[in-house]
PDB file of N, CA and C in Angstrom:
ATOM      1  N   UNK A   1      83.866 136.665 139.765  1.00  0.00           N
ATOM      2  CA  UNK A   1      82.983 137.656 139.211  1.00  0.00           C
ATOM      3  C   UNK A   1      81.660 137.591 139.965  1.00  0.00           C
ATOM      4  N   UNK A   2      80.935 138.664 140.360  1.00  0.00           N
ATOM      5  CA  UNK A   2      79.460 138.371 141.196  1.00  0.00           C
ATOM      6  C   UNK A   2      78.901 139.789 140.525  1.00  0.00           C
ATOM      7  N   UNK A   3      77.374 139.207 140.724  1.00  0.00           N
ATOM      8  CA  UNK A   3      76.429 139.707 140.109  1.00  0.00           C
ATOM      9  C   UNK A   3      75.158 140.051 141.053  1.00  0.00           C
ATOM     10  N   UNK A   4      75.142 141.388 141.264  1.00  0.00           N
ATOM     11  CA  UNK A   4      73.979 141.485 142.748  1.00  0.00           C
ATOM     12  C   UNK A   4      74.379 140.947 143.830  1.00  0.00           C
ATOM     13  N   UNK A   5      75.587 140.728 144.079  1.00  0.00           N
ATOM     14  CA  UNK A   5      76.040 140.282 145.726  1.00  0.00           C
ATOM     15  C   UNK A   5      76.024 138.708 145.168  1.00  0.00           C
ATOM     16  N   UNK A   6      76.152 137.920 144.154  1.00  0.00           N
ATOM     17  CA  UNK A   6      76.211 136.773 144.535  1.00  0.00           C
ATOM     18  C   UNK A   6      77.293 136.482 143.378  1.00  0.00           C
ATOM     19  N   UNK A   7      77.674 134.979 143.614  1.00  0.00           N
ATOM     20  CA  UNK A   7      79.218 134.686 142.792  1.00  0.00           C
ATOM     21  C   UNK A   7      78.476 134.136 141.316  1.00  0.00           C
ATOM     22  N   UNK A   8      78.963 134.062 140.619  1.00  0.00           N
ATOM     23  CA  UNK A   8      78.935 133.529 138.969  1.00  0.00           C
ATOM     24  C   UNK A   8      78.553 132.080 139.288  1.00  0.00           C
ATOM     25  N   UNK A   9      77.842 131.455 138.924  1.00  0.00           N
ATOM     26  CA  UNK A   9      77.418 129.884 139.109  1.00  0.00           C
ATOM     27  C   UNK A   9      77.177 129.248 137.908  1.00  0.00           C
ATOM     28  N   UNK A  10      77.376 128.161 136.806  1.00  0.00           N
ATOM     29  CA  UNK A  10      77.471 127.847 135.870  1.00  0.00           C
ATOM     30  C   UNK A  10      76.494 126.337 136.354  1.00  0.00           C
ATOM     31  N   UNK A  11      75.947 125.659 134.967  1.00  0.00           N
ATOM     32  CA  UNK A  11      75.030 124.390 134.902  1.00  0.00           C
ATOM     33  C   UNK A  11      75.368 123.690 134.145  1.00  0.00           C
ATOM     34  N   UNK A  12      74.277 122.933 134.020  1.00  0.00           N
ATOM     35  CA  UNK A  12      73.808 122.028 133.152  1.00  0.00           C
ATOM     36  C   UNK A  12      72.386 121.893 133.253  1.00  0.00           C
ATOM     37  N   UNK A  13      71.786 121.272 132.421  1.00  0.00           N
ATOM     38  CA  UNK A  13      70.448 120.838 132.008  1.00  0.00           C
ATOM     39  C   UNK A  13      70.337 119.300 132.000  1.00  0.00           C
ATOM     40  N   UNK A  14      70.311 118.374 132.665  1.00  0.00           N
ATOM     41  CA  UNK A  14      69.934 116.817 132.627  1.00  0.00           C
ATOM     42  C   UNK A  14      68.286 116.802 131.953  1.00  0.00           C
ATOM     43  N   UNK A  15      68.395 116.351 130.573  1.00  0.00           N
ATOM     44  CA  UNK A  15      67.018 115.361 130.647  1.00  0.00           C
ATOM     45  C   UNK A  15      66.782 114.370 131.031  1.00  0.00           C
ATOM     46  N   UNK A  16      66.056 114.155 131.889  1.00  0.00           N
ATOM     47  CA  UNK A  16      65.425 112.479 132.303  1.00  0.00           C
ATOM     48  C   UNK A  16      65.298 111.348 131.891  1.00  0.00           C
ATOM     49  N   UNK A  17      66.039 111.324 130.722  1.00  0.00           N
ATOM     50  CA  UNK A  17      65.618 109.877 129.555  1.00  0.00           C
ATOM     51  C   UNK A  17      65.819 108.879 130.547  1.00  0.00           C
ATOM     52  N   UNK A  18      64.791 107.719 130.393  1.00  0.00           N
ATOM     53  CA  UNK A  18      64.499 106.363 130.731  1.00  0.00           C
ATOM     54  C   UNK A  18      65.523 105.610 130.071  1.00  0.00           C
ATOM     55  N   UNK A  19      65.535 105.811 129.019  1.00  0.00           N
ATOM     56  CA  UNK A  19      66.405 104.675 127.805  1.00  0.00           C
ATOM     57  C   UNK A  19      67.577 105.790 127.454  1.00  0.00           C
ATOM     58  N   UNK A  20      69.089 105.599 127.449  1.00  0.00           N
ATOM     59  CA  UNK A  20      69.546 104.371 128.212  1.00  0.00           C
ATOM     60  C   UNK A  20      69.045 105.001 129.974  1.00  0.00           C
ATOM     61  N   UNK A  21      69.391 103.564 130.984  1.00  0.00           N
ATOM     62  CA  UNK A  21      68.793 104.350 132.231  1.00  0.00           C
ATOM     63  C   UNK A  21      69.985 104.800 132.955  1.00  0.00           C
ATOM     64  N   UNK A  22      71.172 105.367 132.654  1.00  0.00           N
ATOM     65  CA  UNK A  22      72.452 105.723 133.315  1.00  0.00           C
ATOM     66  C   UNK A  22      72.491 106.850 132.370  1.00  0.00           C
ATOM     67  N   UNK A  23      71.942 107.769 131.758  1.00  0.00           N
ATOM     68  CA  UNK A  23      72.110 108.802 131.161  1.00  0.00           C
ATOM     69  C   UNK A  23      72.255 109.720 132.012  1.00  0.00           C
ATOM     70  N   UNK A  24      71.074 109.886 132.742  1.00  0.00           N
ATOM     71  CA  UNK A  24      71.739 111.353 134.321  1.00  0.00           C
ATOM     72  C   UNK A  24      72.271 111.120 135.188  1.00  0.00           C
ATOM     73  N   UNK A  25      73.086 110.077 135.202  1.00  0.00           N
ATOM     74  CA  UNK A  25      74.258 109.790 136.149  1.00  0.00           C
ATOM     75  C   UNK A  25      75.820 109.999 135.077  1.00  0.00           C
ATOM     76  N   UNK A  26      75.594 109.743 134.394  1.00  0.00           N
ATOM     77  CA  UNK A  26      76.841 109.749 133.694  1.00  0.00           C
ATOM     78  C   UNK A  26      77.018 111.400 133.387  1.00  0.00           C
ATOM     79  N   UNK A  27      75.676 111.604 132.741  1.00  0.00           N
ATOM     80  CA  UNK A  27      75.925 113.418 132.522  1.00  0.00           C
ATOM     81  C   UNK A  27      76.628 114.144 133.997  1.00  0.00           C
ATOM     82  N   UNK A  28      76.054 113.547 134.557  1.00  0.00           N
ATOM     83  CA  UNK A  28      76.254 114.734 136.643  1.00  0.00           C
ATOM     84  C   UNK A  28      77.235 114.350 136.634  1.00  0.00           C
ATOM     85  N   UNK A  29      77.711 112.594 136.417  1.00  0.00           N
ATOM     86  CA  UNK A  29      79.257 112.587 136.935  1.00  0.00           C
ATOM     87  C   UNK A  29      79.816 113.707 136.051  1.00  0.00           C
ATOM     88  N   UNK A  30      79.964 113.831 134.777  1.00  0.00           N
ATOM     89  CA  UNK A  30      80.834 114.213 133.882  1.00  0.00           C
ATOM     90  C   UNK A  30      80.713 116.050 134.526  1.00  0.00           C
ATOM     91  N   UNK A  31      79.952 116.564 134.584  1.00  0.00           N
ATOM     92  CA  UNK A  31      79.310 118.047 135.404  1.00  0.00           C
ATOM     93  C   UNK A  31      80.553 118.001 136.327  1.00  0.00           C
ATOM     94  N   UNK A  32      80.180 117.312 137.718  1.00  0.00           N
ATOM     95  CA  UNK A  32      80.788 117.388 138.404  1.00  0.00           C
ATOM     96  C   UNK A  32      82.187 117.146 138.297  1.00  0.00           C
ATOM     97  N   UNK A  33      82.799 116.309 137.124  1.00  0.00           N
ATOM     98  CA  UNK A  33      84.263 116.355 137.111  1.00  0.00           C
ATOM     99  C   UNK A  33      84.625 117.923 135.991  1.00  0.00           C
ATOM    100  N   UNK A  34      84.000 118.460 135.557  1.00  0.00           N
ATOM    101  CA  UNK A  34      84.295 119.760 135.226  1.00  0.00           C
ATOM    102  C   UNK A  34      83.810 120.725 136.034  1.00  0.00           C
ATOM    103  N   UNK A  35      83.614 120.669 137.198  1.00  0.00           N
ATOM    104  CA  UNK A  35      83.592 121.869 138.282  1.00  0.00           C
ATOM    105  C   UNK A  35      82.289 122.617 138.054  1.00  0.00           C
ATOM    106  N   UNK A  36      81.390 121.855 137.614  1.00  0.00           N
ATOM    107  CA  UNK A  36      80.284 122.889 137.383  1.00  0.00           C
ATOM    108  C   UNK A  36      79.743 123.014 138.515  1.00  0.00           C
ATOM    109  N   UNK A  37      78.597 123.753 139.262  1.00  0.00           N
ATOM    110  CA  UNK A  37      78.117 123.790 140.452  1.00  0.00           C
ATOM    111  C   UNK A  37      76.657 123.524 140.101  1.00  0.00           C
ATOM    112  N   UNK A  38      75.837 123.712 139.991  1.00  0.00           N
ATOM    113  CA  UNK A  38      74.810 122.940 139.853  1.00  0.00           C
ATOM    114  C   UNK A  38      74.274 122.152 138.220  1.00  0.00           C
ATOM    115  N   UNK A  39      73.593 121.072 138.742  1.00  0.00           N
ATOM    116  CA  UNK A  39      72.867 120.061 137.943  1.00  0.00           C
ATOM    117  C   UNK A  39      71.336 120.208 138.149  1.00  0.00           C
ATOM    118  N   UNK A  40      70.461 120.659 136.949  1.00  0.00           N
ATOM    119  CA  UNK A  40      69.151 120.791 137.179  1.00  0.00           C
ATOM    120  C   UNK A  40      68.717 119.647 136.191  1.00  0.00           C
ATOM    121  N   UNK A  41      67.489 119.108 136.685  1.00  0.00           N
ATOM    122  CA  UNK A  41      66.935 117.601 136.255  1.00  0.00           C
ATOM    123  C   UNK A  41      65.668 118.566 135.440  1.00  0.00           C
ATOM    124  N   UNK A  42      64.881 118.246 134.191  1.00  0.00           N
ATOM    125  CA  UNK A  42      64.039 118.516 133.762  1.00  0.00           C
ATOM    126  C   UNK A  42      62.934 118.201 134.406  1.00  0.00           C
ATOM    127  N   UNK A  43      61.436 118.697 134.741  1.00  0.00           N
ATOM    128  CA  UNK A  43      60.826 117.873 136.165  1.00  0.00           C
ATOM    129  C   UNK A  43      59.162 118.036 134.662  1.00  0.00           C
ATOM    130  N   UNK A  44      59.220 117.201 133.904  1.00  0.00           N
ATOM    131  CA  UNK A  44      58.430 117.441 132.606  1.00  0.00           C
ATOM    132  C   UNK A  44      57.629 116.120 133.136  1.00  0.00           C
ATOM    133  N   UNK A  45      56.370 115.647 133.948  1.00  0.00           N
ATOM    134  CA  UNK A  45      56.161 114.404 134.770  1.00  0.00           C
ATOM    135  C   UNK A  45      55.196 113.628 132.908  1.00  0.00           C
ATOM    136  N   UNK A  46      54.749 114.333 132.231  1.00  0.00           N
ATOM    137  CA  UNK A  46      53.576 113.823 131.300  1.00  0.00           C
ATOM    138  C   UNK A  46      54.528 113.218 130.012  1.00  0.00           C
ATOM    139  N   UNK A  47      55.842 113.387 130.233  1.00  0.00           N
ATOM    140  CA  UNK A  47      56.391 112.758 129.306  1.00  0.00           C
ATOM    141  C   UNK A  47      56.535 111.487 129.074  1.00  0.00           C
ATOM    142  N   UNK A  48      56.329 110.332 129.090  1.00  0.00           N
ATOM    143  CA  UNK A  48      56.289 109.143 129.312  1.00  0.00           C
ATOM    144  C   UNK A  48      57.922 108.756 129.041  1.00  0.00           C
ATOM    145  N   UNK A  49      58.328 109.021 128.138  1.00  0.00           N
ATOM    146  CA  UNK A  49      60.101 108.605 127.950  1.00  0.00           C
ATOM    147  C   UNK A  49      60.811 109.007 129.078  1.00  0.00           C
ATOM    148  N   UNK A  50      60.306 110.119 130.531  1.00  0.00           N
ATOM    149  CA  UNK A  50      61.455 110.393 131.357  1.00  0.00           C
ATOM    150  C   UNK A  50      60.831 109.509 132.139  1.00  0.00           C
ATOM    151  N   UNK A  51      62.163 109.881 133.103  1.00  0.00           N
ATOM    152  CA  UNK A  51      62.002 109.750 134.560  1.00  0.00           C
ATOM    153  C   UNK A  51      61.114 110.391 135.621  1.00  0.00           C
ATOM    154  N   UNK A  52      61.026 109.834 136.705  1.00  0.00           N
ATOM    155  CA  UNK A  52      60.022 111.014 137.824  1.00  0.00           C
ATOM    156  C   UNK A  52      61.098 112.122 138.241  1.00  0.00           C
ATOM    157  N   UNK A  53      61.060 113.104 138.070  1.00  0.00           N
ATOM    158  CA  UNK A  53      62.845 114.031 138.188  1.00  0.00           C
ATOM    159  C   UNK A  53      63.237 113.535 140.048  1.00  0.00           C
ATOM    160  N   UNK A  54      62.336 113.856 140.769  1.00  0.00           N
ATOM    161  CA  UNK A  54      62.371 113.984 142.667  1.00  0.00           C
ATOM    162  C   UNK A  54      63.138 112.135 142.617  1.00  0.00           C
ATOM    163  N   UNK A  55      62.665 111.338 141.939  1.00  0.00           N
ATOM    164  CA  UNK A  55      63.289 110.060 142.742  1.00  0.00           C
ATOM    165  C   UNK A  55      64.900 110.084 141.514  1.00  0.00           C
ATOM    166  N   UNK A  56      64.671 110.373 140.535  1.00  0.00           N
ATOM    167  CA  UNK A  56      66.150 110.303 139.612  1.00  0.00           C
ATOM    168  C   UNK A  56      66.675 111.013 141.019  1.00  0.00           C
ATOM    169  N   UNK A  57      66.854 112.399 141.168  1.00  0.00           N
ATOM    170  CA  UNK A  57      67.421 113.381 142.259  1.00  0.00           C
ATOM    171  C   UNK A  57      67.794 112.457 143.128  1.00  0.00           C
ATOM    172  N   UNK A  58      67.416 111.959 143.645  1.00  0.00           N
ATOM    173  CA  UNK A  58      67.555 110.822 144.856  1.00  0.00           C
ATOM    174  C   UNK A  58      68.827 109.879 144.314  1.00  0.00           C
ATOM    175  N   UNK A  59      68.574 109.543 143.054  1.00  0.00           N
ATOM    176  CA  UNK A  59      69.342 108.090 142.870  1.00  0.00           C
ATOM    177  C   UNK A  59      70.746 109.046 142.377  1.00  0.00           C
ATOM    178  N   UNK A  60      70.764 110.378 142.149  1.00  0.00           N
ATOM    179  CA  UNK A  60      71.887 111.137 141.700  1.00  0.00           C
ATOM    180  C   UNK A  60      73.240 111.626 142.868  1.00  0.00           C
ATOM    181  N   UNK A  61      72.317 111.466 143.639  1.00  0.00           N
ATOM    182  CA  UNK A  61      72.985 112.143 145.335  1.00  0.00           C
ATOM    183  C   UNK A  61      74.093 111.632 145.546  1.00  0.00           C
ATOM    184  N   UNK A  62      74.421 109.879 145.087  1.00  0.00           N
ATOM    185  CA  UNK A  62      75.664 109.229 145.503  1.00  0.00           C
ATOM    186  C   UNK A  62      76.809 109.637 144.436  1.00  0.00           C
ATOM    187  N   UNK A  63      76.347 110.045 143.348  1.00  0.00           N
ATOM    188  CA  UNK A  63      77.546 110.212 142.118  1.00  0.00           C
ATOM    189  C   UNK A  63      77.452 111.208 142.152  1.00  0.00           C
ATOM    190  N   UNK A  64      77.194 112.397 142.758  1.00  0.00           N
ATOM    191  CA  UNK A  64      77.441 113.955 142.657  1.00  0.00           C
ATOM    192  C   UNK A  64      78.183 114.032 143.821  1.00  0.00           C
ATOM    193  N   UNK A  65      79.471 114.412 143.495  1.00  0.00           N
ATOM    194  CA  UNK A  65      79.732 115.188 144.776  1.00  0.00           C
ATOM    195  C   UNK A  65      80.023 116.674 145.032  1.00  0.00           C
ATOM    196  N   UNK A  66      79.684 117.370 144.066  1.00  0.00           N
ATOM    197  CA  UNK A  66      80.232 119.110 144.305  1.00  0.00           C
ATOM    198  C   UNK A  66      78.716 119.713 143.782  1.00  0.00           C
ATOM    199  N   UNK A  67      78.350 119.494 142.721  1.00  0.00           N
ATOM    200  CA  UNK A  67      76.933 120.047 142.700  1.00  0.00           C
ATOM    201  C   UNK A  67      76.016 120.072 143.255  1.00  0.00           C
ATOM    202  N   UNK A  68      75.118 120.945 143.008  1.00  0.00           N
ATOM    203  CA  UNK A  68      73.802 121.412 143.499  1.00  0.00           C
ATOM    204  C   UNK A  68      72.701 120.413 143.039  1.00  0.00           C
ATOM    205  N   UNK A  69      71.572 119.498 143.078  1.00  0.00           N
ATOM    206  CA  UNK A  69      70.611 118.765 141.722  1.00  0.00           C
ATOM    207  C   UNK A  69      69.556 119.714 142.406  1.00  0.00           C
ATOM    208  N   UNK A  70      69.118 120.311 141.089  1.00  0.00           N
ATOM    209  CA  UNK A  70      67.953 120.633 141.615  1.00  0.00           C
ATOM    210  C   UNK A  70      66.843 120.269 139.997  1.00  0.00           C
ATOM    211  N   UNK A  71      65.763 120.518 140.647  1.00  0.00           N
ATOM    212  CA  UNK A  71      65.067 120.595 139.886  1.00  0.00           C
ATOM    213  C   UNK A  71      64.382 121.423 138.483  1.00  0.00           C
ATOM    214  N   UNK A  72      63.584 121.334 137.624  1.00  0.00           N
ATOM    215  CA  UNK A  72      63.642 122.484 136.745  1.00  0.00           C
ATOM    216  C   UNK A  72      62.468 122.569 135.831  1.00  0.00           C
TER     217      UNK A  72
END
């Protein structure tokens, strides 16, 4: 199905939680084993409970393999 010349693309939403600290790795893996195409990280820096989103992104790169991480 495409929309304006481009194909249908489906997500997710990762929040950054600190505690536990394998929460946005486990979410992306799980993304990526249901075929989703991109993973966007919440990029909320004044929250003290997340993460910095740009270095999580970084530490996400090895357990994603079909998605997009972007930011959000």
């Amino acid at each position: 199905m495409a929309g304006h010349g481009r194909d249908l693309e489906f997500d997710i939403s990762v929040e950054p939680l600190a505690d536990p600290p394998d929460w946005a790795a486990r979410v992306s893996r799980a993304a990526d084993r249901a075929g989703l195409d991109l993973v966007g990280i919440q990029d909320h820096p004044y929250k003290r409970r997340f993460l910095d989103t740009w270095t999580l992104i970084s530490t996400l790169v090895p357990v994603t393999e079909h998605g997009l991480l972007l930011p959000r």
